[in-house]
Every structure is written in C-alpha cells, then in structure tokens.
Protein backbone atom coordinates (compact mmCIF):
# COMPACT_ATOMS: atom_id res chain seq x y z
CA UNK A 1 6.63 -9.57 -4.54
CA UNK A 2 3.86 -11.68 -3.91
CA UNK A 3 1.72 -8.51 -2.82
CA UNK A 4 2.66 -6.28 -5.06
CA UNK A 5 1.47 -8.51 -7.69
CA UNK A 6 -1.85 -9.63 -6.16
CA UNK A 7 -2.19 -5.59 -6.58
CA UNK A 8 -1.43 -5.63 -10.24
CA UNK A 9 -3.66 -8.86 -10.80
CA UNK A 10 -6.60 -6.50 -9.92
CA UNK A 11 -6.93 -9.05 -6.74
CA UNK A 12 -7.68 -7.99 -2.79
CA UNK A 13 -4.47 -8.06 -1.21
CA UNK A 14 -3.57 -8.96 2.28
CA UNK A 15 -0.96 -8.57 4.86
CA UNK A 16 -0.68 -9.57 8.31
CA UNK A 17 1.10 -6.98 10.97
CA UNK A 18 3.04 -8.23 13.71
CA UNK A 19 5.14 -7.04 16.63
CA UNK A 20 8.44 -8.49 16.46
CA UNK A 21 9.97 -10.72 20.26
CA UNK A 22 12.11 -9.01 22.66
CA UNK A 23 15.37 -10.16 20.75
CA UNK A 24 16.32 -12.61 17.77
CA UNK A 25 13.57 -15.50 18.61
CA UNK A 26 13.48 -17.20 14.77
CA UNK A 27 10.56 -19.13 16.25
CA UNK A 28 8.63 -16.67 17.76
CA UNK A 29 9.17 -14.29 15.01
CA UNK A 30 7.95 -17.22 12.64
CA UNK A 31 5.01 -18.08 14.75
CA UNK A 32 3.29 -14.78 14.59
CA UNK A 33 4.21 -14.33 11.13
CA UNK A 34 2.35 -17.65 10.52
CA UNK A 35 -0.91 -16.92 12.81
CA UNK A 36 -2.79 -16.46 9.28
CA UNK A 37 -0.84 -19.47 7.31
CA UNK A 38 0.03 -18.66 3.97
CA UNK A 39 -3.22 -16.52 3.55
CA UNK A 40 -1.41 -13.16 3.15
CA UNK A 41 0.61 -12.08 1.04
CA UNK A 42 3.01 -9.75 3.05
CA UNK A 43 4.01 -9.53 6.93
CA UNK A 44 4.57 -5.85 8.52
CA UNK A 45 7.05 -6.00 11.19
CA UNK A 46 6.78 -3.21 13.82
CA UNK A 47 9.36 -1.18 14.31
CA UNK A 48 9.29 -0.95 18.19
CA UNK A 49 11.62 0.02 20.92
CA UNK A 50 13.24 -2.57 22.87
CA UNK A 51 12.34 -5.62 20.65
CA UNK A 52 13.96 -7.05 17.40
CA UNK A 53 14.38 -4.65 14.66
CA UNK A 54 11.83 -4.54 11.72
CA UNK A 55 14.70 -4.58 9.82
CA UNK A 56 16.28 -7.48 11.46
CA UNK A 57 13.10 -9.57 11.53
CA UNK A 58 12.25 -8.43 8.03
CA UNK A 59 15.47 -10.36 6.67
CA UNK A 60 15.05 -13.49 8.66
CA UNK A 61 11.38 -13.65 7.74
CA UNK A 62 12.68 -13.21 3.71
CA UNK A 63 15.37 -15.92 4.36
CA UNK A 64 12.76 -18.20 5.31
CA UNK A 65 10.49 -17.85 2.42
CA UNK A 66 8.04 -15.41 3.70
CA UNK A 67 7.81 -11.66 2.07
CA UNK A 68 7.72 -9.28 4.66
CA UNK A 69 6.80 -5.21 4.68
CA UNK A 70 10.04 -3.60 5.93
CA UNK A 71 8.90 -0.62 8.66
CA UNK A 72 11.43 1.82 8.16
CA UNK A 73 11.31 4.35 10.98
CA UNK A 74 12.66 8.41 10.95
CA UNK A 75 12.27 9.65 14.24
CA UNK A 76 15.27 9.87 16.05
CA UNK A 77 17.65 8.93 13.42
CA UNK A 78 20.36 10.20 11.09
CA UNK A 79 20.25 10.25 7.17
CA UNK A 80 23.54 7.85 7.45
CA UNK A 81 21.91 5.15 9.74
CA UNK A 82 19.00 4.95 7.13
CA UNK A 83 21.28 5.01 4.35
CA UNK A 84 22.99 1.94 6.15
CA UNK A 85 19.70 -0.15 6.73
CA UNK A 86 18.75 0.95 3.07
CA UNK A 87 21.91 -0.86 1.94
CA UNK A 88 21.19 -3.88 4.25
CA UNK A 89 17.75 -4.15 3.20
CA UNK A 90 18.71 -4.03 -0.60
CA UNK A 91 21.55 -6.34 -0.03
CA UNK A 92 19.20 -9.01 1.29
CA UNK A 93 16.46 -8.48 -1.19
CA UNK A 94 14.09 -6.87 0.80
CA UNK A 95 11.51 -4.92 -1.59
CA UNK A 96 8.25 -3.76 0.19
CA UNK A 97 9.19 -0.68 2.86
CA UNK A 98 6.92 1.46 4.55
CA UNK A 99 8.43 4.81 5.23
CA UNK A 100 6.75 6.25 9.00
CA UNK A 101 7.87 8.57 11.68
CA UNK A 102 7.53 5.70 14.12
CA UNK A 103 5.72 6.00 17.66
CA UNK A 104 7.81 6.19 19.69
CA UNK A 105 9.41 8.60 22.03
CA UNK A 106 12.63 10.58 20.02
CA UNK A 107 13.86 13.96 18.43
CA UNK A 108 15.07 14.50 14.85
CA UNK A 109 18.74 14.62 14.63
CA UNK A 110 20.43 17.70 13.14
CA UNK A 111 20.74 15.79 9.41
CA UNK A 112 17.44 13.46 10.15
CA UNK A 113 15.28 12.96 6.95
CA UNK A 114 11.68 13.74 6.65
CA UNK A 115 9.20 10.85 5.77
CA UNK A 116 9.47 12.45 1.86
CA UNK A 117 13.14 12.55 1.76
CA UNK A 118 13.22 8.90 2.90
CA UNK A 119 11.09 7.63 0.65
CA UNK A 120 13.37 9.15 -1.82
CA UNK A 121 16.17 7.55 -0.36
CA UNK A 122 14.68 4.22 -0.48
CA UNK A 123 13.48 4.90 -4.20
CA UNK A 124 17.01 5.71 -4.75
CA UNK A 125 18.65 2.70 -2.87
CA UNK A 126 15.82 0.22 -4.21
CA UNK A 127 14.71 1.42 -7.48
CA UNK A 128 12.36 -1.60 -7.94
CA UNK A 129 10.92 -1.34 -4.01
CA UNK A 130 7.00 -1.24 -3.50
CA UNK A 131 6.94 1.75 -0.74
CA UNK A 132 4.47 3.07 1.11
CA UNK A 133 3.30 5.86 3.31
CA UNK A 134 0.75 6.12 6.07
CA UNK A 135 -2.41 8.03 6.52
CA UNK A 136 -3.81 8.96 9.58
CA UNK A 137 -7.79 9.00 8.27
CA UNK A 138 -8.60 10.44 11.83
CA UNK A 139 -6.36 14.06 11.52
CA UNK A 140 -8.39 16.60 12.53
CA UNK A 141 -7.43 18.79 9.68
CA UNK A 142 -7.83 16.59 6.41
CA UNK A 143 -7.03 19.27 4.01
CA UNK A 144 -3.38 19.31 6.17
CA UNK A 145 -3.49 15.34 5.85
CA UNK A 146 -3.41 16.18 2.28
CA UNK A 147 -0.92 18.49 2.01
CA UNK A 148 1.07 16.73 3.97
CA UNK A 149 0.36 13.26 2.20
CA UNK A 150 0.68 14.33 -1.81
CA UNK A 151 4.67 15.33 -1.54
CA UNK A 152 5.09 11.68 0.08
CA UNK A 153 3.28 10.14 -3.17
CA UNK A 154 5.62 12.28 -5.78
CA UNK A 155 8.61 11.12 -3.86
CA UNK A 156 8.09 7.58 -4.36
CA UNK A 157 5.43 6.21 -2.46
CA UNK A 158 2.88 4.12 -4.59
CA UNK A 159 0.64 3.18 -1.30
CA UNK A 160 -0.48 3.95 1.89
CA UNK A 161 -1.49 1.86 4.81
CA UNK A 162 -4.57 3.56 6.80
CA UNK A 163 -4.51 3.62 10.84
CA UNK A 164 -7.39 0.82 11.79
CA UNK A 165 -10.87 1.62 10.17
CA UNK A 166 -13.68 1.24 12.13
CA UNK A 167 -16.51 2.78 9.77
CA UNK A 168 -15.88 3.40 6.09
CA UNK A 169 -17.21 7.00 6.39
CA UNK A 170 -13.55 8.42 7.84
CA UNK A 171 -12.40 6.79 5.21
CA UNK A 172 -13.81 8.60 1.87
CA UNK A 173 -13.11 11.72 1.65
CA UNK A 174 -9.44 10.91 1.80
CA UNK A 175 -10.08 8.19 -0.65
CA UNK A 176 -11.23 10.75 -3.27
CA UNK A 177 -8.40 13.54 -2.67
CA UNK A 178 -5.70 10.68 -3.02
CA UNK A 179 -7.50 9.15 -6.18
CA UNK A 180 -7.25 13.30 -7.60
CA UNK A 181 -3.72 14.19 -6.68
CA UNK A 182 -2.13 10.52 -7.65
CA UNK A 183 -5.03 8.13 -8.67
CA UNK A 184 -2.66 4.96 -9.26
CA UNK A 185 -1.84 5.05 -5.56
CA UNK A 186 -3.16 2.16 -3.98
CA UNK A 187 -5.14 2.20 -0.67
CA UNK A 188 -4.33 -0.68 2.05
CA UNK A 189 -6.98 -0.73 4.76
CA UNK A 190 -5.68 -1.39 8.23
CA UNK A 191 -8.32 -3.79 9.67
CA UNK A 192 -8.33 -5.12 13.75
CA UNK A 193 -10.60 -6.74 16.15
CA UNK A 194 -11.43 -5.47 18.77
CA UNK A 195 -13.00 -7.72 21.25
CA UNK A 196 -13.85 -6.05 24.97
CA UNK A 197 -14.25 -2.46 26.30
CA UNK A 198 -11.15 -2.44 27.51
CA UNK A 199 -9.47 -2.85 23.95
CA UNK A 200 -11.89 -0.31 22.56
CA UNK A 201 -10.99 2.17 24.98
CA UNK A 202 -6.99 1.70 24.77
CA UNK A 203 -7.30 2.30 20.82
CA UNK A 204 -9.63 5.12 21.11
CA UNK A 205 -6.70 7.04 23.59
CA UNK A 206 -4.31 6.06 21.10
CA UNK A 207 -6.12 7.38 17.93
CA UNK A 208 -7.61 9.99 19.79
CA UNK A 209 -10.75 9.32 18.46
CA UNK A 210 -14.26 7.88 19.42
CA UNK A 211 -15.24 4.53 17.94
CA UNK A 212 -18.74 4.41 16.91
CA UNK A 213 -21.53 4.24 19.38
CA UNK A 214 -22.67 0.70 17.59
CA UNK A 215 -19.39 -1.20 18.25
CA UNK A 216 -18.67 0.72 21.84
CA UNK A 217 -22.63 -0.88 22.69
CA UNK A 218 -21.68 -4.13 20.68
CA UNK A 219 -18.77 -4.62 23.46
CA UNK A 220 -20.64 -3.76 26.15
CA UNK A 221 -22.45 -6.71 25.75
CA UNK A 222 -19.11 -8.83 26.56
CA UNK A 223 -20.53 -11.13 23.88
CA UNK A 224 -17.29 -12.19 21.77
CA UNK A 225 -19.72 -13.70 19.01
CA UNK A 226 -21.10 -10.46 18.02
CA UNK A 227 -17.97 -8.67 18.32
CA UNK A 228 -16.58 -11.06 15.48
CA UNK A 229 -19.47 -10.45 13.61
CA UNK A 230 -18.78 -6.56 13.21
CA UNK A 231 -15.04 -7.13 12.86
CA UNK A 232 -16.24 -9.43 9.70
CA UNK A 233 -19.16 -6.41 8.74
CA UNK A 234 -15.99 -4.16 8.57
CA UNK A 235 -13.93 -6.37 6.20
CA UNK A 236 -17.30 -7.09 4.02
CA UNK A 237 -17.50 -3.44 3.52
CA UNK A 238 -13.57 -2.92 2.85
CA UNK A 239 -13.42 -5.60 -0.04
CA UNK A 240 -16.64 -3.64 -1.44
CA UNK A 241 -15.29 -0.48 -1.71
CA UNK A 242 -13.50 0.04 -5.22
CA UNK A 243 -10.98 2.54 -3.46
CA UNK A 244 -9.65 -0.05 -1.42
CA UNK A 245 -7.28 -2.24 -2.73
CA UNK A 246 -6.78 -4.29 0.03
CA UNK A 247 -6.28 -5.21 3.89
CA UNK A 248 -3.36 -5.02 6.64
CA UNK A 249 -4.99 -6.93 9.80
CA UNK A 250 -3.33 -5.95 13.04
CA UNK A 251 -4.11 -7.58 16.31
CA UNK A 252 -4.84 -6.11 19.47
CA UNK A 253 -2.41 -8.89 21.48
CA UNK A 254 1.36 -8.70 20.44
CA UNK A 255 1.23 -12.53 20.48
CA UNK A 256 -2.40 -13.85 19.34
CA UNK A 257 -3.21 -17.35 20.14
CA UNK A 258 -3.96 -19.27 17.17
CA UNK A 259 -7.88 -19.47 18.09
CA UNK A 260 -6.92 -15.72 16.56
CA UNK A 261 -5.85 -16.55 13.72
CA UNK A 262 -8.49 -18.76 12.92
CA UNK A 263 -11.43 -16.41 13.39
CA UNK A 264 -9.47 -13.26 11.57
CA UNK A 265 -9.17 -16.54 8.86
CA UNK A 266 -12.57 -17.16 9.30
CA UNK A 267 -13.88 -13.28 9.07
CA UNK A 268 -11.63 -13.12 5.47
CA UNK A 269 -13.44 -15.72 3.82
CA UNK A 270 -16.81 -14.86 4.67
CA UNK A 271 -16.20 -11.16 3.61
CA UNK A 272 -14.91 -12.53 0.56
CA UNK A 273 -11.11 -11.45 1.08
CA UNK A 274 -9.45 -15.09 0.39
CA UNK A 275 -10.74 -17.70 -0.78
C-alpha cells in the first residue's frame, strides 16, 4: 500500500485518476495509468458507464504491479452485487476503495446500501482496506456536507478525496470541521488543469460552481503557458497547507497525450510534490 504508507511516512502523497477504455484494453488501461510514470503512488479508476469496470481495471492494474484506488459505486445497485465485487476485490488483493454514489444516471434498488453502509461492508470484507469517502467542498449547505460526511468517517472511512480545488478558500472551513469530528482523517486534494474556456466552462456546469474570476481571465488569454503556471500556483499552495495530506490529479481529456503528463510532472516538482 504504497500510498497508504507515503501517508503514514508523514510524506505528500499522490495519485493519478483515470478513465478506464471502452472494454478490456490491458494496453490502454496501462498507458493512462502510466501518463505520470512511477511518480504516484496510487491510480483511481473511474467507475463509468459503458467502459471497463473500476473493478475490472483495478485488478489488472494490481496484477501488473501498479496499486490502484478501487471506485466502488452505490447507485443503482444491490447490497448482493457489492457484496460480490467486495469478495472479488479482496480475493485479488485489492486494498485502497473509495466508496461514492457514482455519476451517473440510476435509482437505488429496494435493498441498495447507502455510501455509510458500504463503507461498512468493505471494512467488513477488507478489514485491512485504506477507504475513502468524497467531499463535495462546493455544497451549498456545508453544515449538511458535514452531517452528511461524519457518519461516513465512523463507518470506516479514514480519507476523503475533494472534487477539483481551484482556490484553497472552499477548501478550509471543511478542513477544520473534519479535523474536529475525526482529526486522523486524511485530506486528498483533487487537483486538474484546466487549459481553455471551453474546459473551464464544462467543469463549472458540472460542479455547479463559478471558478474564480483570475483563472476564467487567465484562459481568456488562450495562453497555455500561463494556464500551467496557475495549475502549478494551485499545487504550490496544496503541498503548503498542513490539512492536506496530499494530491489526486485528474485530467480534463479521458486519454492525455503524454506532453500531459509531462507538464502535470513538471507542475509536481516545482510545487514541491515529488521530487
């Protein structure tokens, strides 16, 4: 658990999240888990409709030597198909699972588990798993985001994985409620470029938030230099804060090209991130 213990070793940890192909493609799969080389220390797979389970790609990715982040998904789905992929994932050793809703479009089942009761499941299932939760720092209602967050934590969960930050600001106040109601739960920032309007304005529908007026003016400009320069400003300012313990970096194109990978490379080192 090459992440977990980059945690524990008081060190800034860092995963990589990717979107998994269409259908089993081992060298696809391993080509976007790669885009960062052996910088991080954990690969989130995307649960997404249509394409290669994150379960599925999860275990190839751990048969090939590379620790992945399990996404497992509620919506939609009964307590016995989790408690089936629970027993698959234990069986093949996989031991970092972030419990979510998912995304996508679906209704609870009759007997479908809430986010707490499934990290309880996978507590149960895989007593030694590193699980997380997500927060959403962007609710409207943060005192809800709490209240919903804090049962999540006492069932299991040990971390949580932030939607992208874009200032540190929406960040805080969460930061200090979490570090009250179960202070050894570690924060992982999720961190993405964003490089033209059009990018900016597809996240912004999708968070249902406004970026700040800096970066929307920043990509105005169309210039892609300065655009990696706040993407770097915004790591900088994640490995400085002492409630962060670390980074998930998401891109905005399902398949970077590795001219990607070497800027988001790049941006890490000069914020300090890897060596």
């Amino acid at each position: 658990m090459r992440f977990l213990r980059t945690l524990d070793d008081g060190r800034f940890a860092v995963a990589l999240e990717i979107l998994p192909p269409q259908k089993a493609l081992p060298r696809v799969l391993l080509r976007r888990a790669r885009l960062l080389g052996g910088a991080p220390q954990a690969i989130n797979v995307i649960q997404r409709p249509g394409r290669q389970s994150s379960l599925d790609a999860s275990i190839a990715l751990h048969q090939a030597g590379i620790e992945p982040a399990w996404h497992l998904v509620t919506r939609g789905r009964s307590r016995a198909e989790i408690e089936s992929d629970l027993e698959a994932a234990a069986t093949a050793g996989i031991d970092q699972v972030l419990c979510i809703l998912g995304d996508h479009a679906g209704t609870a089942g009759p007997d479908g588990p809430t986010i707490r009761e499934a990290i309880a499941m996978t507590r149960a299932c895989i007593p030694g798993a590193f699980i997380g939760a997500t927060l959403n720092q962007y609710g409207r209602d943060p005192e809800a985001v709490i209240r919903n967050l804090v049962p999540k934590l006492l069932a299991g969960a040990s971390y949580i994985q932030t939607q992208p930050v874009f200032e540190l600001s929406a960040l805080e106040g969460y930061a200090t409620a979490i570090a009250r109601e179960a202070p050894e739960t570690r924060i992982i920032a999720m961190a993405m470029p964003l490089l033209s309007e059009e990018a900016a304005e597809r996240i912004e529908e999708r968070l249902g938030v406004r970026l700040p007026d800096a970066l929307r003016e920043l990509l105005a400009t169309g210039d892609d230099a300065l655009a990696w320069d706040a993407f770097r400003a915004t790591l900088e300012q994640l490995v400085a804060a002492p409630f962060v313990a670390g980074v998930a970096i998401m891109t905005f194109e399902g398949d970077a090209p590795p001219e990607t990978g070497e800027r988001i490379l790049a941006a890490l080192r000069s914020a300090g991130a890897i060596d």
